[in-house]
PDB file of N, CA and C in Angstrom:
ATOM      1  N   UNK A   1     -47.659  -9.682 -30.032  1.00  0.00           N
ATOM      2  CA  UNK A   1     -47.047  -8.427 -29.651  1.00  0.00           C
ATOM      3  C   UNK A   1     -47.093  -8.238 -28.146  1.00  0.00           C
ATOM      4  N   UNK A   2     -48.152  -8.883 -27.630  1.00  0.00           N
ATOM      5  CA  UNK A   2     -48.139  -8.333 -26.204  1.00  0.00           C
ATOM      6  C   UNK A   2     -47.488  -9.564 -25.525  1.00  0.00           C
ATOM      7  N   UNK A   3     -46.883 -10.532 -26.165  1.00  0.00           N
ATOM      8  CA  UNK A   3     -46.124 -11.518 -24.807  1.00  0.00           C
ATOM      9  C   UNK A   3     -44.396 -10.915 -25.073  1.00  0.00           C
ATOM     10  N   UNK A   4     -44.340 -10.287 -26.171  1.00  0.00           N
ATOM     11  CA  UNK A   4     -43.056  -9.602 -26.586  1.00  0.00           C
ATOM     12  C   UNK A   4     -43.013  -8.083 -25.700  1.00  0.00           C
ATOM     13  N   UNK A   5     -43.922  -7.983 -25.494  1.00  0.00           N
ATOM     14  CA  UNK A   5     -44.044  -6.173 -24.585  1.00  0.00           C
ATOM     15  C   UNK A   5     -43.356  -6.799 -22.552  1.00  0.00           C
ATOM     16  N   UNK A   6     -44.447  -8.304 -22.458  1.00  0.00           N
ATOM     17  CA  UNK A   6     -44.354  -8.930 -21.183  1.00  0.00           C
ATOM     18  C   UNK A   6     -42.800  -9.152 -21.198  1.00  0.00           C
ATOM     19  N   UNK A   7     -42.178  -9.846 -22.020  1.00  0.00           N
ATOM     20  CA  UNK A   7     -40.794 -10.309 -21.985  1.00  0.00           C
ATOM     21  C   UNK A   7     -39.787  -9.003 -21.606  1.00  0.00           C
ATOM     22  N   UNK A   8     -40.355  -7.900 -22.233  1.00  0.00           N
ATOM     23  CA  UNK A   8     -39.265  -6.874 -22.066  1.00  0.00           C
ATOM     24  C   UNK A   8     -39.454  -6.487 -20.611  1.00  0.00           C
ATOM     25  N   UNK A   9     -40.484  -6.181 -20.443  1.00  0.00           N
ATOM     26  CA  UNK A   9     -41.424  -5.585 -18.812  1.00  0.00           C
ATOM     27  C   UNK A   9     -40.369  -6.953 -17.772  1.00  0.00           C
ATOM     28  N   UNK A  10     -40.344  -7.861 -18.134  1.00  0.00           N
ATOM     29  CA  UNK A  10     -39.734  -8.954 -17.255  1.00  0.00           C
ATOM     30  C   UNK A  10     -38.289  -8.915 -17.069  1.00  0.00           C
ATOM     31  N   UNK A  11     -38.031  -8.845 -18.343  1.00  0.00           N
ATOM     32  CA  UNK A  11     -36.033  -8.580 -18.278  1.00  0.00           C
ATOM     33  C   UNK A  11     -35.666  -7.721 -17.940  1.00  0.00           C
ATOM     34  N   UNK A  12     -36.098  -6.694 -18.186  1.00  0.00           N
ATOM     35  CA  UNK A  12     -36.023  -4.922 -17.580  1.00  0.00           C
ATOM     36  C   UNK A  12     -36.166  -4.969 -15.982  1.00  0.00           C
ATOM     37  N   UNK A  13     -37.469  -5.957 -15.002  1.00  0.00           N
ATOM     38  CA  UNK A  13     -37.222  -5.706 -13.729  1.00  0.00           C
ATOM     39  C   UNK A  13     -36.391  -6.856 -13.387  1.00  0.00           C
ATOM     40  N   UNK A  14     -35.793  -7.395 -13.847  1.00  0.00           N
ATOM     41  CA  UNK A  14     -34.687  -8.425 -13.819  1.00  0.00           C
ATOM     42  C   UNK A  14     -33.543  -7.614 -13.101  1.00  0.00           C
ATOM     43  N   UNK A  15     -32.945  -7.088 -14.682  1.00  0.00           N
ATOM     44  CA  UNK A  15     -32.000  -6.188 -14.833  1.00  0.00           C
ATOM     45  C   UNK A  15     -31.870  -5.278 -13.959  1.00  0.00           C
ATOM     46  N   UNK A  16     -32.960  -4.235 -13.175  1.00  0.00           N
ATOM     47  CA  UNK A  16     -32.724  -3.853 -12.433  1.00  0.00           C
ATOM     48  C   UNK A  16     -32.704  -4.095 -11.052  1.00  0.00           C
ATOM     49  N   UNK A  17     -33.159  -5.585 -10.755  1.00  0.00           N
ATOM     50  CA  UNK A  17     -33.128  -5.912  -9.623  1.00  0.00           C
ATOM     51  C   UNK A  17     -32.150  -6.416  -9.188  1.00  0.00           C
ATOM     52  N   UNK A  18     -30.934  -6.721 -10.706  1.00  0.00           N
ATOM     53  CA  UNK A  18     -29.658  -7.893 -10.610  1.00  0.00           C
ATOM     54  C   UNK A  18     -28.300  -7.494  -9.192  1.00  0.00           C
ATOM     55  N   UNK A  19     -28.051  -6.151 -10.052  1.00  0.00           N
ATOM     56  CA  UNK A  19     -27.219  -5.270  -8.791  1.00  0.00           C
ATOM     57  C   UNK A  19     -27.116  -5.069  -7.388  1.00  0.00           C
ATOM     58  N   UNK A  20     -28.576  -5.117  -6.913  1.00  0.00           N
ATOM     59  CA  UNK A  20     -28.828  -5.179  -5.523  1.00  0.00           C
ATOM     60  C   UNK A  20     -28.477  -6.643  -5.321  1.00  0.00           C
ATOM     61  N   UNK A  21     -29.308  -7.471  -5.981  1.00  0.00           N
ATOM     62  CA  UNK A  21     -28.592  -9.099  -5.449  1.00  0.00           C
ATOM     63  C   UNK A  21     -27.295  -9.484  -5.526  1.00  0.00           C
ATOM     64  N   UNK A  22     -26.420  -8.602  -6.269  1.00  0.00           N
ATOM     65  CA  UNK A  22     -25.108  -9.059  -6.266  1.00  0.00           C
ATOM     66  C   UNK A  22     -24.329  -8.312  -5.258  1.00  0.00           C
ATOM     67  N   UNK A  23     -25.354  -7.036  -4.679  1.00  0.00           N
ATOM     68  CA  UNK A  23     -24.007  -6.447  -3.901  1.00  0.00           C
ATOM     69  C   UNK A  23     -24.692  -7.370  -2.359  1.00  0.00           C
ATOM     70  N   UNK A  24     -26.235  -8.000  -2.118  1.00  0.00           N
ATOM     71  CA  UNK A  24     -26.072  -8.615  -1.335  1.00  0.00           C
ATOM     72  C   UNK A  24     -25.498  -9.970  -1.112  1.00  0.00           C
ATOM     73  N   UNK A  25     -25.169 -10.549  -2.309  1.00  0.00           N
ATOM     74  CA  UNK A  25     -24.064 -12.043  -2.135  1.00  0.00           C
ATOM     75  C   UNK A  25     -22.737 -11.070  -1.703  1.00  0.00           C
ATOM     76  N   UNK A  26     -22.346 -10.141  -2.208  1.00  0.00           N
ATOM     77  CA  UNK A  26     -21.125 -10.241  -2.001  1.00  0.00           C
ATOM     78  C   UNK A  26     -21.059  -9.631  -0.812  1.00  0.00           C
ATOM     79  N   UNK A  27     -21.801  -8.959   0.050  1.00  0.00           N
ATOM     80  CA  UNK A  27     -21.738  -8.930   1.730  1.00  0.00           C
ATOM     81  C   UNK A  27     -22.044  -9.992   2.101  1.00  0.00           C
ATOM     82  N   UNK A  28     -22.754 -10.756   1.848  1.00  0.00           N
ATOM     83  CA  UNK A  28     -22.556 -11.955   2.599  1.00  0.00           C
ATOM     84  C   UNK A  28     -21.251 -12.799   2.425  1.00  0.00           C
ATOM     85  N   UNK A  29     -20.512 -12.635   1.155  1.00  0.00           N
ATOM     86  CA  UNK A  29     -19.542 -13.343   1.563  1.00  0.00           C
ATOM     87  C   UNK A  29     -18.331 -12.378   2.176  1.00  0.00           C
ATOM     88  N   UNK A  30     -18.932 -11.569   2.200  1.00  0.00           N
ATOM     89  CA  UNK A  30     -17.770 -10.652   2.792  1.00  0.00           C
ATOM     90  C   UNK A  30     -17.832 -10.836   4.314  1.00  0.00           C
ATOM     91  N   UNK A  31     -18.869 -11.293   4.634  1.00  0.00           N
ATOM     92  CA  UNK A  31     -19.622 -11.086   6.171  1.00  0.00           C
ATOM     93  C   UNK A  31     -18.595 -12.750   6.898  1.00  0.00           C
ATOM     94  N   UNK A  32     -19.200 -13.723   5.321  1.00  0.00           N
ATOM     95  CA  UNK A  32     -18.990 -14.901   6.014  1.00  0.00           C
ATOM     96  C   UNK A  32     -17.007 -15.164   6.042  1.00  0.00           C
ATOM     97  N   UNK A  33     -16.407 -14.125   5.357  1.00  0.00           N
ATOM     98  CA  UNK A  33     -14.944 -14.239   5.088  1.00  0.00           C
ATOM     99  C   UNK A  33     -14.165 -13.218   6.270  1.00  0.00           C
ATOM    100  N   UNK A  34     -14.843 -12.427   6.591  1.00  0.00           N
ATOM    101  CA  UNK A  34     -14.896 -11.671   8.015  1.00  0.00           C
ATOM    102  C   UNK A  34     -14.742 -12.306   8.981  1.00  0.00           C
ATOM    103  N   UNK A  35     -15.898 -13.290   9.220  1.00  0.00           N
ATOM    104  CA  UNK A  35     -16.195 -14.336  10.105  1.00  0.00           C
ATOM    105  C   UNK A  35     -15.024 -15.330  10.612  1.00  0.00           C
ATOM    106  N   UNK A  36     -14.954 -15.793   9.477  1.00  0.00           N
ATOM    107  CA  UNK A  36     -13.822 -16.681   9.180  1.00  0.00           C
ATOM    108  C   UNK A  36     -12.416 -15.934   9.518  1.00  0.00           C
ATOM    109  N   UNK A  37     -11.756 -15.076   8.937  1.00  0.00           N
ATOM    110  CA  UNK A  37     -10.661 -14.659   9.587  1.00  0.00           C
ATOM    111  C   UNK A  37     -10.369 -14.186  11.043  1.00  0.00           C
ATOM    112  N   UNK A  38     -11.928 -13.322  11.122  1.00  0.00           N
ATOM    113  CA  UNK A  38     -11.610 -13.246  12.803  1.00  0.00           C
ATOM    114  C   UNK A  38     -11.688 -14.478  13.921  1.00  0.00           C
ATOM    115  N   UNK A  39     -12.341 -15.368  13.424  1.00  0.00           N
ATOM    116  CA  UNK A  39     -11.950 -16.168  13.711  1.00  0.00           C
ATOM    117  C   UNK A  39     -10.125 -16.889  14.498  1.00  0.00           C
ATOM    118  N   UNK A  40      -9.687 -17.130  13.107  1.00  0.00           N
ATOM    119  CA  UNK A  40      -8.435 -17.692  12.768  1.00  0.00           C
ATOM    120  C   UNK A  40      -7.746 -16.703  13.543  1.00  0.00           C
ATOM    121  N   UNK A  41      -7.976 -15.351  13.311  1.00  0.00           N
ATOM    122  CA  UNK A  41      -7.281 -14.424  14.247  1.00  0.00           C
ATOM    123  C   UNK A  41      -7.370 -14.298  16.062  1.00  0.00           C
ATOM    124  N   UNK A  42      -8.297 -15.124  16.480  1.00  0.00           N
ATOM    125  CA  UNK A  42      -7.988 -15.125  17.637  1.00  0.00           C
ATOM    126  C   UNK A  42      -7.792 -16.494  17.996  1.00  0.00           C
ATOM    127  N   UNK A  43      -7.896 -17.863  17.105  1.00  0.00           N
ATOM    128  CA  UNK A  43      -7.435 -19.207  17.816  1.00  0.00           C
ATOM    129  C   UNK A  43      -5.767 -18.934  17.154  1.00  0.00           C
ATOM    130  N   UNK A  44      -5.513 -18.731  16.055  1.00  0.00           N
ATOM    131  CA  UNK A  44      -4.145 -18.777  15.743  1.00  0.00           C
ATOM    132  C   UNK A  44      -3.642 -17.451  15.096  1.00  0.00           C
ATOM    133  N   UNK A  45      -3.350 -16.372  15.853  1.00  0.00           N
ATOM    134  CA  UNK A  45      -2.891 -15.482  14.408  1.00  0.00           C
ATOM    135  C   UNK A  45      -1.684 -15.644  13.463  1.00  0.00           C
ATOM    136  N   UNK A  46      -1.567 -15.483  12.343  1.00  0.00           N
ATOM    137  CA  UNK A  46      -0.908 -16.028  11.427  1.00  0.00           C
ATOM    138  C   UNK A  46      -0.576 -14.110  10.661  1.00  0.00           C
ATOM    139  N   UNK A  47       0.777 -14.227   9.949  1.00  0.00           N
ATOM    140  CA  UNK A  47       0.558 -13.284   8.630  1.00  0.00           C
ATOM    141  C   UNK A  47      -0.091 -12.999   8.081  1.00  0.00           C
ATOM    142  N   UNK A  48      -0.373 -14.702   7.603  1.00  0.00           N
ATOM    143  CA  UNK A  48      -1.857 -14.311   6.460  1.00  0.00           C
ATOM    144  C   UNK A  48      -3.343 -13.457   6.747  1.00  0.00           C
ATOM    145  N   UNK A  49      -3.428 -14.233   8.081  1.00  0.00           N
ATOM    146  CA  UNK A  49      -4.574 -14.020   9.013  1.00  0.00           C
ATOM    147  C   UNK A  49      -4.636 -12.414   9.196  1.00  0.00           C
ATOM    148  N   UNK A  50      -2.942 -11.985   9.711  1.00  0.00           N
ATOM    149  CA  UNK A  50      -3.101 -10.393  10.029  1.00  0.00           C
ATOM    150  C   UNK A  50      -3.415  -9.344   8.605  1.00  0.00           C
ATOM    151  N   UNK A  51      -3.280 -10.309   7.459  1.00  0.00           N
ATOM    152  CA  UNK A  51      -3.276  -8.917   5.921  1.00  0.00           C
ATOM    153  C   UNK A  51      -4.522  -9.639   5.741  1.00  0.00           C
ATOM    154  N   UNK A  52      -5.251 -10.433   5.668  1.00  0.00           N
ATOM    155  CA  UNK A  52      -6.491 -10.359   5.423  1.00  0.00           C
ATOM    156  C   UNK A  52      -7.321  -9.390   6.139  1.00  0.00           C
ATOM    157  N   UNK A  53      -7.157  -9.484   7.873  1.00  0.00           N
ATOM    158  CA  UNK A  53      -8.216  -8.604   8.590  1.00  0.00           C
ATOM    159  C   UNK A  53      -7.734  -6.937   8.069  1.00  0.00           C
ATOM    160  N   UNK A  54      -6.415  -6.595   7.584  1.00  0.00           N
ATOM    161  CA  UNK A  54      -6.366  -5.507   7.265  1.00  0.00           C
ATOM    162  C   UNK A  54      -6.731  -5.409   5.786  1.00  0.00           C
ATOM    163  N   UNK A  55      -6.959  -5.892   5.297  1.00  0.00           N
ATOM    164  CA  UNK A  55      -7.575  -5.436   3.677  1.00  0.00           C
ATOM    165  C   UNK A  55      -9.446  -5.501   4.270  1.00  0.00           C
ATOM    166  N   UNK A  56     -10.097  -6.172   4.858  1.00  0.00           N
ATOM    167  CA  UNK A  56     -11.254  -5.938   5.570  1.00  0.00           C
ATOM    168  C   UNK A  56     -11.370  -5.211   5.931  1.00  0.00           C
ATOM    169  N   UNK A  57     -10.349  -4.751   6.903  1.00  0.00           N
ATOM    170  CA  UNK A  57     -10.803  -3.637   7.732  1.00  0.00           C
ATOM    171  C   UNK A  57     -10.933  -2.308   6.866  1.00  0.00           C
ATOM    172  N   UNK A  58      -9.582  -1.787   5.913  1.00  0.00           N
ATOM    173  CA  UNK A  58      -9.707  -0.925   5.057  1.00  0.00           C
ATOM    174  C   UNK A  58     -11.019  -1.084   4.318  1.00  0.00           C
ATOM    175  N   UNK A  59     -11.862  -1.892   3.631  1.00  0.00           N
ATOM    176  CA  UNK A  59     -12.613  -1.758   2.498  1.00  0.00           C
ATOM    177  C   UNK A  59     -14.317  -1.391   4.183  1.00  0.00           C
ATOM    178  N   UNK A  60     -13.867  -2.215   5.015  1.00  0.00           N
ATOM    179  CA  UNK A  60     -15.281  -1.653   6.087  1.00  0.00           C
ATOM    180  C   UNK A  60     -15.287  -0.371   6.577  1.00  0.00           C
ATOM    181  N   UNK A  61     -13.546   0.749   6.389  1.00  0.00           N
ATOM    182  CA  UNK A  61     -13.558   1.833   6.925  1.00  0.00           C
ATOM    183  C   UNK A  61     -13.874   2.711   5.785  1.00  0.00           C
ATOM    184  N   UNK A  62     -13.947   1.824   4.637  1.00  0.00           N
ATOM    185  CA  UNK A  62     -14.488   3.141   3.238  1.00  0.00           C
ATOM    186  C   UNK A  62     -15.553   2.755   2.916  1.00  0.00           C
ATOM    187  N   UNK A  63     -16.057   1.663   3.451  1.00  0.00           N
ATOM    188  CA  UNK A  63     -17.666   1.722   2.834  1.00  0.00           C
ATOM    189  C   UNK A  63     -18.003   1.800   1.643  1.00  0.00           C
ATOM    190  N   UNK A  64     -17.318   1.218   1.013  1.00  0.00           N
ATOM    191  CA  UNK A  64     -17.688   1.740  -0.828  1.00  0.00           C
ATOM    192  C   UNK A  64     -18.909   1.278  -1.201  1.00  0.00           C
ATOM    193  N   UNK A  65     -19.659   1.536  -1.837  1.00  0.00           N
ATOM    194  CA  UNK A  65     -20.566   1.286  -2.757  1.00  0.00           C
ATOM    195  C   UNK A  65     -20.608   0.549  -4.036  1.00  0.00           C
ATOM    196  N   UNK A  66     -19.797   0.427  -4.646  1.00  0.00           N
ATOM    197  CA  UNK A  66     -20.014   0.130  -5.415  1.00  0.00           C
ATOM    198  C   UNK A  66     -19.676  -1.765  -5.392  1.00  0.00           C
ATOM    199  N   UNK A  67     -20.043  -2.296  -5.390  1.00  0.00           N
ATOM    200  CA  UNK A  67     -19.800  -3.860  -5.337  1.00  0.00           C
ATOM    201  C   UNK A  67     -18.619  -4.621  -5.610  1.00  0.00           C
ATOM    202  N   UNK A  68     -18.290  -3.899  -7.315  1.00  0.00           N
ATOM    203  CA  UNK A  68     -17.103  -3.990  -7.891  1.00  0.00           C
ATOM    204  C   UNK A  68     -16.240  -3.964  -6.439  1.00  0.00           C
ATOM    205  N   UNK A  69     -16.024  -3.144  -5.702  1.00  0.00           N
ATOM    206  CA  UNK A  69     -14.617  -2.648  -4.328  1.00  0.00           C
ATOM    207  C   UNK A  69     -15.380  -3.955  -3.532  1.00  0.00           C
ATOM    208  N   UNK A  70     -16.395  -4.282  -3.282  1.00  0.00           N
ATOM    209  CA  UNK A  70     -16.664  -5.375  -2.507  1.00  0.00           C
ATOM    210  C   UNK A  70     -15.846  -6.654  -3.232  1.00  0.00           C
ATOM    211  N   UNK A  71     -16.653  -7.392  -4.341  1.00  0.00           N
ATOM    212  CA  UNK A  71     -15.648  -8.132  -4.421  1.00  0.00           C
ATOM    213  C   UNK A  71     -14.064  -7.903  -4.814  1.00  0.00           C
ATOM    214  N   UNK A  72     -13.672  -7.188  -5.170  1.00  0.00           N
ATOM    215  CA  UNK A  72     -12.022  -7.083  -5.128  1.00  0.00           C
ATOM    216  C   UNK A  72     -11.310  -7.244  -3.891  1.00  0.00           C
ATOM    217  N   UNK A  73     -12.449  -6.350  -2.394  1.00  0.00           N
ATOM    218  CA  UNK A  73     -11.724  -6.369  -1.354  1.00  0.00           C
ATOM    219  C   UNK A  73     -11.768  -8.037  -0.983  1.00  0.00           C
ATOM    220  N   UNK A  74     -12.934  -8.705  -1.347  1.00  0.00           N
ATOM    221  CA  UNK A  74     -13.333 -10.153  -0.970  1.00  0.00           C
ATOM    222  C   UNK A  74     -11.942 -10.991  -1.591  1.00  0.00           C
ATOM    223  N   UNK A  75     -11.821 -10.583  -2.827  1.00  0.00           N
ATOM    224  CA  UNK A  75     -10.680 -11.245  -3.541  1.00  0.00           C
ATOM    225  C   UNK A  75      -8.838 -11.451  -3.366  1.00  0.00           C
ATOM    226  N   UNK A  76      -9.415  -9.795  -2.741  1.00  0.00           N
ATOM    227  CA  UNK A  76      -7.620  -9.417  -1.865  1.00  0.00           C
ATOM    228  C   UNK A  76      -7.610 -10.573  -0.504  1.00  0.00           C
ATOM    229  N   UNK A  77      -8.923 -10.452   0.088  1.00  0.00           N
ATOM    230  CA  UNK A  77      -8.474 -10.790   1.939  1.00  0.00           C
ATOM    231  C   UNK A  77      -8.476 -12.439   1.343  1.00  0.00           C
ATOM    232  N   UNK A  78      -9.101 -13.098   0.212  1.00  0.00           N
ATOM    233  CA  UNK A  78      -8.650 -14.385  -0.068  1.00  0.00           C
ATOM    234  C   UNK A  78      -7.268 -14.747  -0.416  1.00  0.00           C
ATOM    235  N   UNK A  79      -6.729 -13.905  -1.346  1.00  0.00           N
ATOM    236  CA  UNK A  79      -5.375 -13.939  -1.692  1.00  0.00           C
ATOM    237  C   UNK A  79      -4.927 -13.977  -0.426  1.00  0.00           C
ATOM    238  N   UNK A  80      -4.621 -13.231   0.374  1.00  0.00           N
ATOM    239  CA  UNK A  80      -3.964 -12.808   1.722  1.00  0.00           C
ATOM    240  C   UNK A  80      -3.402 -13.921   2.396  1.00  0.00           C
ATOM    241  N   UNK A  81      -5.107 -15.043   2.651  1.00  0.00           N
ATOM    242  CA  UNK A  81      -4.765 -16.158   3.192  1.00  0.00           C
ATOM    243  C   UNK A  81      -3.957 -17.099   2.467  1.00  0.00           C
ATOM    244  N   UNK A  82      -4.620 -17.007   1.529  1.00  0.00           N
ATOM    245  CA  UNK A  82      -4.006 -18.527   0.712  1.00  0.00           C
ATOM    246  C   UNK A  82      -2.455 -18.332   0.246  1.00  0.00           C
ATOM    247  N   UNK A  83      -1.927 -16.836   0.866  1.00  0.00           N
ATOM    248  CA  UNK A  83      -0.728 -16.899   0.402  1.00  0.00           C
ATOM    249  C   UNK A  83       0.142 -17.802   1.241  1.00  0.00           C
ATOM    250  N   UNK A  84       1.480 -18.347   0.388  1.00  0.00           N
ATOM    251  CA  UNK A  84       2.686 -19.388   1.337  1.00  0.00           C
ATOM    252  C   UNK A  84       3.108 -18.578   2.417  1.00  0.00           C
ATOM    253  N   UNK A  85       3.415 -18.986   3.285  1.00  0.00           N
ATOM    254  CA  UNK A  85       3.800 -18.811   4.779  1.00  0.00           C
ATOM    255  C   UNK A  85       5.569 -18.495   4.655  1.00  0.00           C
ATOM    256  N   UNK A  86       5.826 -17.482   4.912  1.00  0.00           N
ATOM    257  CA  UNK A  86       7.369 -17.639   4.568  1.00  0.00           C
ATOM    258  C   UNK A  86       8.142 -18.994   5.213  1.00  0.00           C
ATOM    259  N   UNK A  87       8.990 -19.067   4.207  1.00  0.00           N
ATOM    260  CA  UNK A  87      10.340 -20.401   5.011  1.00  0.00           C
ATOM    261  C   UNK A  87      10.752 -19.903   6.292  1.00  0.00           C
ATOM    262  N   UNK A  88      11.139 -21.165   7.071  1.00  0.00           N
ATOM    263  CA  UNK A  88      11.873 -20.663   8.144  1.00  0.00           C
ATOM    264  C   UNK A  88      13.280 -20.709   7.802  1.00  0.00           C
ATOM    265  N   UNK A  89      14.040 -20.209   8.207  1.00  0.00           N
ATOM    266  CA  UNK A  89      15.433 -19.713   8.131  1.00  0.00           C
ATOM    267  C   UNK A  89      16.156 -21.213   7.935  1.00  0.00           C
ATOM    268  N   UNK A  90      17.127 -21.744   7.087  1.00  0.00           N
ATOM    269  CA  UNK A  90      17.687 -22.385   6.877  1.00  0.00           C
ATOM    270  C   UNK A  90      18.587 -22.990   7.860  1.00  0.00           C
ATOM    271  N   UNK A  91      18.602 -24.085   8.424  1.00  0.00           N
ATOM    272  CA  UNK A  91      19.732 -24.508   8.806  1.00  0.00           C
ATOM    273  C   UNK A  91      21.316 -24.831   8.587  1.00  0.00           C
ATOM    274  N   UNK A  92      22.145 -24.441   8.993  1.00  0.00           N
ATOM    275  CA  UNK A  92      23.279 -24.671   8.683  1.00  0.00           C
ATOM    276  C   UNK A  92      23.613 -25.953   8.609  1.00  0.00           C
ATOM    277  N   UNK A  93      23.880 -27.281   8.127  1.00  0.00           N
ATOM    278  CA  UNK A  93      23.474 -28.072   8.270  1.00  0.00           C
ATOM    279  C   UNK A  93      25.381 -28.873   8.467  1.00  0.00           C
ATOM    280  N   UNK A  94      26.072 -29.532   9.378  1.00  0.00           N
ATOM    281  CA  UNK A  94      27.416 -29.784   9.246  1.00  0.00           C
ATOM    282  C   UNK A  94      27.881 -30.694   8.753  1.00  0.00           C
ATOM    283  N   UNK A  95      29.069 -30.652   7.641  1.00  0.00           N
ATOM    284  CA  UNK A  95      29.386 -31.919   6.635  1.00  0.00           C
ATOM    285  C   UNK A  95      29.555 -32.968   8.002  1.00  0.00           C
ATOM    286  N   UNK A  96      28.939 -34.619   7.431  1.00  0.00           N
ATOM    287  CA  UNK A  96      29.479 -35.667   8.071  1.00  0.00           C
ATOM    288  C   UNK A  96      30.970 -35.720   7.733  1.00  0.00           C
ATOM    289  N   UNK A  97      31.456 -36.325   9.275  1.00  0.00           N
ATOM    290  CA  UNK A  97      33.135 -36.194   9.212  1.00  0.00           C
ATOM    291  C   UNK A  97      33.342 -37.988   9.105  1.00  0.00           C
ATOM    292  N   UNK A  98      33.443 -38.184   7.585  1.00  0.00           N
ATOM    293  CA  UNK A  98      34.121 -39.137   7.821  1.00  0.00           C
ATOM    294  C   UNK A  98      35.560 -39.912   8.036  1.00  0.00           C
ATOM    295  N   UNK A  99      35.772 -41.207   8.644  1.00  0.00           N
ATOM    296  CA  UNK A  99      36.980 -41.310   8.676  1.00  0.00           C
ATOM    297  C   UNK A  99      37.506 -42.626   7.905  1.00  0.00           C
ATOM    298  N   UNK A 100      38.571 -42.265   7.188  1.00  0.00           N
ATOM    299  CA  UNK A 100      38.952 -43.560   5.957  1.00  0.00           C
ATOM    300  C   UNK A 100      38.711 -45.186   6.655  1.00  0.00           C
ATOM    301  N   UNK A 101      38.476 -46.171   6.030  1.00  0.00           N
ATOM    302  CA  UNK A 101      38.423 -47.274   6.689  1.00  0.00           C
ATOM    303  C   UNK A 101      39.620 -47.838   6.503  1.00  0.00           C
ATOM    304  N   UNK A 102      39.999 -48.393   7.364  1.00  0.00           N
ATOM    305  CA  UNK A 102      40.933 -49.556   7.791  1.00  0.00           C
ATOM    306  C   UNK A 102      40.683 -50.698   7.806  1.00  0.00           C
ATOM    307  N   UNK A 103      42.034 -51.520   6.502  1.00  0.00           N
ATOM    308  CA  UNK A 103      41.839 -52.733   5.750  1.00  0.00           C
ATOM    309  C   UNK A 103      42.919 -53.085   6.584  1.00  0.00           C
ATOM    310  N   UNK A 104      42.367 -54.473   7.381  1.00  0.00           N
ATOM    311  CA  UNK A 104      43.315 -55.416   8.013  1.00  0.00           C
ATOM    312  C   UNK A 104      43.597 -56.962   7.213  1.00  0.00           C
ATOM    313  N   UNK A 105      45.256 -57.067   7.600  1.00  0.00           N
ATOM    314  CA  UNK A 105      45.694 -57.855   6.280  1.00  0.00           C
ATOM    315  C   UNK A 105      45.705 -59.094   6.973  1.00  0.00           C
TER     316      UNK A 105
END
């Protein structure tokens, strides 16, 4: 009975210790994905580069609490980057002009 009382006493400060460790991974990767874009944002700025630092910046100007908004914002500024780069504008491209050949008899 009493290693069954220990087990609960153990999972219980588990459980409540789980939350805090998850909202500190996910500042850290928020910290280290921060890092990383500002980065990219001042050797190359890119689209991607500019909607990532703004989904960062929004979730650092609300401060949320709750972790859940941490990783989602972590999840948005990833999307952001990894999105395709628009096409560049198509070239008009001009038919080859050919000219009939000439059969000598």
């Amino acid at each position: 009975m009493r290693s069954n009382s220990f087990i609960l006493t153990v999972a219980l400060v588990a459980a409540m210790l789980a939350p805090g460790a998850a909202r500190a991974r996910c500042a850290d990767d928020l910290a280290a994905l921060q890092a990383r874009v500002d980065r990219a944002q001042r050797m190359k700025p890119t689209a991607q580069t500019a909607a990532a630092a703004k989904v960062l910046q929004k979730f650092n100007a609300g401060d949320a609490e709750d972790e859940i908004d941490c990783y989602n914002a972590v999840a948005r500024a990833r999307r952001a980057l990894a999105a395709a780069a628009p096409d560049a504008p198509a070239q008009q491209v001009q038919p080859l002009q050919v000219q009939p050949l000439q059969v000598q008899k």
